[in-house]
Protein backbone atom coordinates (compact mmCIF):
# COMPACT_ATOMS: atom_id res chain seq x y z
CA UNK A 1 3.27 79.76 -21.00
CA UNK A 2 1.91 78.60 -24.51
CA UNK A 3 5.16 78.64 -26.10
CA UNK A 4 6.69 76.42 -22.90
CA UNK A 5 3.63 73.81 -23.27
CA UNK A 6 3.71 73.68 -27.32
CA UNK A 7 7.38 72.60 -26.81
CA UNK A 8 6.74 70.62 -24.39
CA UNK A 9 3.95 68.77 -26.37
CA UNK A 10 6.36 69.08 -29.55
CA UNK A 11 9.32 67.19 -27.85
CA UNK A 12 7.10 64.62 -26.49
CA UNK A 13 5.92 63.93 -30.26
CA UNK A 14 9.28 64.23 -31.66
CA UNK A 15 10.72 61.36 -29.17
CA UNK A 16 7.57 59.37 -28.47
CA UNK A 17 8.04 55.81 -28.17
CA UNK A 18 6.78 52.40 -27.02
CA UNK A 19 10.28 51.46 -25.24
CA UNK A 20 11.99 53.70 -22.48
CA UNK A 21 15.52 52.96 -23.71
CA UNK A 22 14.67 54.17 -27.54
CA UNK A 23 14.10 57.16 -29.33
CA UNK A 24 10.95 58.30 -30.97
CA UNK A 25 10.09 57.59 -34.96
CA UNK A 26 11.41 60.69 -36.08
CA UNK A 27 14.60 61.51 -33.37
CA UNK A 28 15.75 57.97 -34.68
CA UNK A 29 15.20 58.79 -38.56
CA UNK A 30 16.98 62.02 -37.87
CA UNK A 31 19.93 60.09 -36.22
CA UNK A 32 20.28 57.95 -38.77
CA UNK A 33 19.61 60.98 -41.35
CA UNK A 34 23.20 62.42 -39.72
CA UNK A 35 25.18 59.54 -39.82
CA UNK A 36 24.31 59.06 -43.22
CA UNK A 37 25.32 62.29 -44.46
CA UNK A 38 28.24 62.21 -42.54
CA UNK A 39 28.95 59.00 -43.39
CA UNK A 40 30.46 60.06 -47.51
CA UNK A 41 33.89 58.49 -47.60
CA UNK A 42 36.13 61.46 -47.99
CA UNK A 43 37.09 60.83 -51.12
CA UNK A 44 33.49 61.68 -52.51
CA UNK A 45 34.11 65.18 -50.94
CA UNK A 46 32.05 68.11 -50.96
CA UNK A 47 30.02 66.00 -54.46
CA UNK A 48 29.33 62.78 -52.48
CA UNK A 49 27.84 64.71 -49.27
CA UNK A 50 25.50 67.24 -51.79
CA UNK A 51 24.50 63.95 -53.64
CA UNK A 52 23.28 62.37 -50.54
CA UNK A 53 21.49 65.36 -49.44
CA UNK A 54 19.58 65.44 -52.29
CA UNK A 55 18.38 61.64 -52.14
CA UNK A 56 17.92 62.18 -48.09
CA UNK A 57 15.56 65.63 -48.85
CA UNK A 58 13.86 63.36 -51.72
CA UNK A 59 13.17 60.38 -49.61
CA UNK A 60 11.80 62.33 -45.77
CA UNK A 61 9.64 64.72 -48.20
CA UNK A 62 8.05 62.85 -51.26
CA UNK A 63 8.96 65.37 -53.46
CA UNK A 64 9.58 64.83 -57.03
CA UNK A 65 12.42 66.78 -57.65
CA UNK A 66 15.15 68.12 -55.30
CA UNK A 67 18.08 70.35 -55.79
CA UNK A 68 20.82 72.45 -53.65
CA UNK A 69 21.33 75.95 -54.43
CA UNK A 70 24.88 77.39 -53.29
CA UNK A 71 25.73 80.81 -52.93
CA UNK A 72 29.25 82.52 -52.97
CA UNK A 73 30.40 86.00 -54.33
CA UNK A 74 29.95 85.10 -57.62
CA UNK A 75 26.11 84.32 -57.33
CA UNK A 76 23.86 81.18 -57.38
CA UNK A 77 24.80 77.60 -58.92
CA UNK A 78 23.01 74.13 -58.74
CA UNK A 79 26.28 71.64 -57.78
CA UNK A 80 23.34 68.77 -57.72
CA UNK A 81 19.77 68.03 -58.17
CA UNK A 82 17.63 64.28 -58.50
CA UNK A 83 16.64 65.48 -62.16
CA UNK A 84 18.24 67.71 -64.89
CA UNK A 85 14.58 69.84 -64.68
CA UNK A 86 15.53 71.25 -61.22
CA UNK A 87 18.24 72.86 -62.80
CA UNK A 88 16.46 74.51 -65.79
CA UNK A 89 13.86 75.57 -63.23
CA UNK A 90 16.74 77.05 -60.91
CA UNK A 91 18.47 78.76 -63.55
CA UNK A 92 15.63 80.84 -64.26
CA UNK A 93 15.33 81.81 -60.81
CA UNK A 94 19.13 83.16 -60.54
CA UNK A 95 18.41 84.71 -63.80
CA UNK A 96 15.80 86.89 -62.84
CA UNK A 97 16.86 86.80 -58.88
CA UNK A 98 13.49 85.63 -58.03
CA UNK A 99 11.54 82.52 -56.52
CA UNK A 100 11.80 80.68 -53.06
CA UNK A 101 15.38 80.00 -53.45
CA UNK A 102 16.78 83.27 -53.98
CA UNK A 103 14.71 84.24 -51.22
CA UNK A 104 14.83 81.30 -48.97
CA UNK A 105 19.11 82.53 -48.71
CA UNK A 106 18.99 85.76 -48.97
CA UNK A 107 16.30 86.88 -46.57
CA UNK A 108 16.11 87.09 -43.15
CA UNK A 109 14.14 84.96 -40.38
CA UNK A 110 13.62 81.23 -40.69
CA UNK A 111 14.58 81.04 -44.43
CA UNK A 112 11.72 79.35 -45.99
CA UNK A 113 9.63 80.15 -49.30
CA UNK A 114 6.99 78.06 -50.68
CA UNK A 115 3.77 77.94 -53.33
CA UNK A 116 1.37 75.54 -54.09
CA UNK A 117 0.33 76.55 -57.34
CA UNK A 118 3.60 78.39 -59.44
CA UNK A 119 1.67 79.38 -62.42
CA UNK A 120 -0.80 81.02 -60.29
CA UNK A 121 1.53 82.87 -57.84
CA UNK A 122 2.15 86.44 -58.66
CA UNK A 123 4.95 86.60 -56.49
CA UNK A 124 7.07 85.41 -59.23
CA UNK A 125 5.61 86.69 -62.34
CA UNK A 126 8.52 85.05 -64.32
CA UNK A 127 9.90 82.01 -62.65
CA UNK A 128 6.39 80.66 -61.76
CA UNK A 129 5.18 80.06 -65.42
CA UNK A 130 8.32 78.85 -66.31
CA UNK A 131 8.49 76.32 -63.94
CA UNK A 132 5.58 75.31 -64.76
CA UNK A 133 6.03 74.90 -68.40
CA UNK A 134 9.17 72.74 -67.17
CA UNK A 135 6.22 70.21 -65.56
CA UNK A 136 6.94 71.91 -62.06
CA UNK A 137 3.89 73.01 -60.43
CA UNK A 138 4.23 73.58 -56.65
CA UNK A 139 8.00 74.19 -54.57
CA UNK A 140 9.53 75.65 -51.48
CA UNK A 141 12.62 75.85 -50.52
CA UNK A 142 14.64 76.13 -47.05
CA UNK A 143 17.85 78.13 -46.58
CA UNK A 144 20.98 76.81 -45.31
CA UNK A 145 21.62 77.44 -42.02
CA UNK A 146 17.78 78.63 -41.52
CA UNK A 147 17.35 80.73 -38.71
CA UNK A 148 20.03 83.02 -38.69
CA UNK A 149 20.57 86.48 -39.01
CA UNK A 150 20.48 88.81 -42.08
CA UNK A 151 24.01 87.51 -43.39
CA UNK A 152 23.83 85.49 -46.77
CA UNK A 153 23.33 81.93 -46.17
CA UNK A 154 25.28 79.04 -47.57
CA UNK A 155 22.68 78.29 -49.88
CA UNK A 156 18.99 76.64 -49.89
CA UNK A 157 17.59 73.06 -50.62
CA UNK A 158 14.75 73.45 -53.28
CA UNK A 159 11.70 70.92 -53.45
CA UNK A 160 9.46 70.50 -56.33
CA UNK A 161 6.10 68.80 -57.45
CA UNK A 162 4.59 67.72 -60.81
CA UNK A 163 1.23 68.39 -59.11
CA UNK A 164 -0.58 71.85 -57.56
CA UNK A 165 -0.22 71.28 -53.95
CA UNK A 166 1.87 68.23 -54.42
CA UNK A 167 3.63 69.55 -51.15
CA UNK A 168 1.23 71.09 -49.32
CA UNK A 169 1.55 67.57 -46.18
CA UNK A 170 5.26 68.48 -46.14
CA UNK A 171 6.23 69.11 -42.07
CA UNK A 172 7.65 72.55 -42.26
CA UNK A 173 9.56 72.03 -39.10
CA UNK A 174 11.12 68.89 -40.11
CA UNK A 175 11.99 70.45 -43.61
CA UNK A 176 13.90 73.14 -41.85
CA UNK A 177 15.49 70.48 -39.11
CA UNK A 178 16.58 68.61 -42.38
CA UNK A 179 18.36 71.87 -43.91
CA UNK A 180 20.51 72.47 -40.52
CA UNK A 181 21.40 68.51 -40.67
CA UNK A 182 22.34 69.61 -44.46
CA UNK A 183 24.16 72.56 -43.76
CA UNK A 184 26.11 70.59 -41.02
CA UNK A 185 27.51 68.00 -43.45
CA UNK A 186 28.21 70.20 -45.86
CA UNK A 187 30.03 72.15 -43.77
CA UNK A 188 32.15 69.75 -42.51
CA UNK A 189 32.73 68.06 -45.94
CA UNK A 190 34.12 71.54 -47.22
CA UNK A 191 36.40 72.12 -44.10
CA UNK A 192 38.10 68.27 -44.42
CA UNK A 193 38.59 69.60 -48.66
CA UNK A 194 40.13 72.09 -47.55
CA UNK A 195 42.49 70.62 -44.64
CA UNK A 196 43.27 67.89 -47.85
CA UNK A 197 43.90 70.90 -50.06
CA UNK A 198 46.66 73.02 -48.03
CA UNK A 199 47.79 69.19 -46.96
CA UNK A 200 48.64 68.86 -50.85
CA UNK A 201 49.87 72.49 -51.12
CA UNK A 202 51.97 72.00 -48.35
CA UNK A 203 53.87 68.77 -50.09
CA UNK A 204 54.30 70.03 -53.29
CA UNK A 205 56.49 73.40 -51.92
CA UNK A 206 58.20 71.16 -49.82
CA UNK A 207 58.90 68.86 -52.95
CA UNK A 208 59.45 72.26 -55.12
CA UNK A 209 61.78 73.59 -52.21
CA UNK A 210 64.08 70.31 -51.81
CA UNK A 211 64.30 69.96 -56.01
CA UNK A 212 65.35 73.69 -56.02
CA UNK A 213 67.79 72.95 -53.90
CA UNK A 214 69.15 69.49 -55.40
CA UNK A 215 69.61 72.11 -58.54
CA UNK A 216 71.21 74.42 -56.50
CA UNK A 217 73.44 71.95 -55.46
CA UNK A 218 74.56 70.74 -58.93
CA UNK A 219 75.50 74.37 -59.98
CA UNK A 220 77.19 75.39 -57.18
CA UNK A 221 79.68 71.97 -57.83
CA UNK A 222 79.94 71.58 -61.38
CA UNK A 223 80.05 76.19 -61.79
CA UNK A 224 82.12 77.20 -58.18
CA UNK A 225 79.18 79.18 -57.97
CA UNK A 226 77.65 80.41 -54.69
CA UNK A 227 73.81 79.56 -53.40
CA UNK A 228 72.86 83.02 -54.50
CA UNK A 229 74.22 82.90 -58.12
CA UNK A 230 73.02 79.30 -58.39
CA UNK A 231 69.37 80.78 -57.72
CA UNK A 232 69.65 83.08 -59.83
CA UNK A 233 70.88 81.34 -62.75
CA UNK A 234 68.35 78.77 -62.18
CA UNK A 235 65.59 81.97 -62.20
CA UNK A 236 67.07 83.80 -65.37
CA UNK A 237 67.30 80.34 -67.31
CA UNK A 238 63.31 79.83 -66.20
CA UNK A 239 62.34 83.03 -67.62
CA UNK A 240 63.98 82.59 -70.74
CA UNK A 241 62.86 79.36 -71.56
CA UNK A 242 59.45 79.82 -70.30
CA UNK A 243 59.76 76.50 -67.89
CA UNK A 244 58.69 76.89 -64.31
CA UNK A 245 61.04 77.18 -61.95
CA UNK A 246 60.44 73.63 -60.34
CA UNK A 247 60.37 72.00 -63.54
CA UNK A 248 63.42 73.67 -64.66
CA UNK A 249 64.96 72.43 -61.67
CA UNK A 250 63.68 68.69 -61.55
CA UNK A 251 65.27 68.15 -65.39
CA UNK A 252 68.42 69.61 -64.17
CA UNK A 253 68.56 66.95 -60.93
CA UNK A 254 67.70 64.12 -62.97
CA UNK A 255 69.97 64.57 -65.79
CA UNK A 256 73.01 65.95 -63.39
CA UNK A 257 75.32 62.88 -65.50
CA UNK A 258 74.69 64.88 -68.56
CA UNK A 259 76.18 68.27 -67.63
């Protein structure tokens, strides 16, 4: 029954407003928070929607310095961050696998790892003095998607301050909200690369595939030779010269009046 009324009293808050036709302060700067990141024209890509990510998590938080971590099989990289700092700091924490954003994507739960004084903390006996001699004295960080189950997640947003407890007013909650909105647009920015990707792929062996055959073509008329020994003459001649097939076959179709 506690849980039902502290959601009920937390929805009420999150769309409380003055007008019955408009959303709270913080639904509406969350709507507008999506449509924004969404809003990268594609040909920023996967770049353009991290860049505005960072700005977004700088702006709702009032931290001083924001970065994305991103995780794949090869381990940890910073793609962006609001200052060249975040990434010294970061680099130290894939180096030694330790601090809130190694843990903030790798662990379980809600995915979120904060301190308020790094030099202090003897959680991270390395990272936190280092980050500190970098001017960074207080950081959390929130895993992309949070919530979910023990698999790696995408990555994690890190936040840092120049001051001890320079974060300590952040809203947790909203932090975490922000990450999913994050995760979302990143997300979808990486599947519309992709689409554009095999889209490109997809030309080029149809372009590769209808030079081949103009090449083809031009043996098998000016040699009697058949589609077979065509190919492989075209093949044999690419292997000897070193010239890829396609571009083997493009000099031959545009210099056909020379043969």
């Amino acid at each position: 029954m506690t849980d039902e009324r502290r959601w009920r009293e937390d929805r009420e808050r999150f769309v409380d407003s003055n007008q019955d036709d408009a959303l709270g302060p913080l639904a509406e700067q969350f709507v507008s928070l999506g449509e924004a990141l969404c809003a990268a024209p594609e040909e920023e890509g996967v770049q353009g929607v991290l860049e505005r990510i960072v700005r977004a998590a700088r702006d709702i938080t009032g931290a001083d310095v924001v970065s994305v971590t991103l995780r794949d099989g090869n381990g940890f990289t910073t793609p962006v961050e609001t200052d060249p700092v975040a990434t010294k700091a970061d680099a130290v924490q894939y180096e030694f696998v330790e601090g809130p954003c190694v843990e903030a994507t790798l662990d379980g739960g809600i995915g979120y790892a904060a301190s308020a004084d790094l030099r202090q903390d003897s959680r991270w006996s390395r990272f936190g003095p280092a980050a500190a001699d970098l001017g960074l004295h207080a950081v959390f960080a929130t895993g992309m998607f949070p919530g979910q189950d023990a698999r790696p997640r995408l990555g994690a947003l890190n936040y840092y301050s120049r001051r001890v407890g320079g974060l300590d007013d952040v809203d947790r909650d909203m932090a975490l909200v922000f990450a999913t909105h994050a995760a979302v647009a990143l997300k979808g920015a990486q599947a519309v690369e992709a689409a554009q990707l095999r889209a490109s792929q997809l030309q080029e062996a149809v372009a590769s595939r209808d030079v081949i055959g103009q090449a083809k073509g031009i043996l098998m008329e000016r040699r009697g030779l058949s589609a077979d020994e065509a190919f492989d003459t075209l093949r044999r001649t690419s292997q000897e010269l070193n010239i890829k097939l396609r571009d083997l076959a493009a000099t031959l179709a545009t210099r056909r009046a020379d043969l």
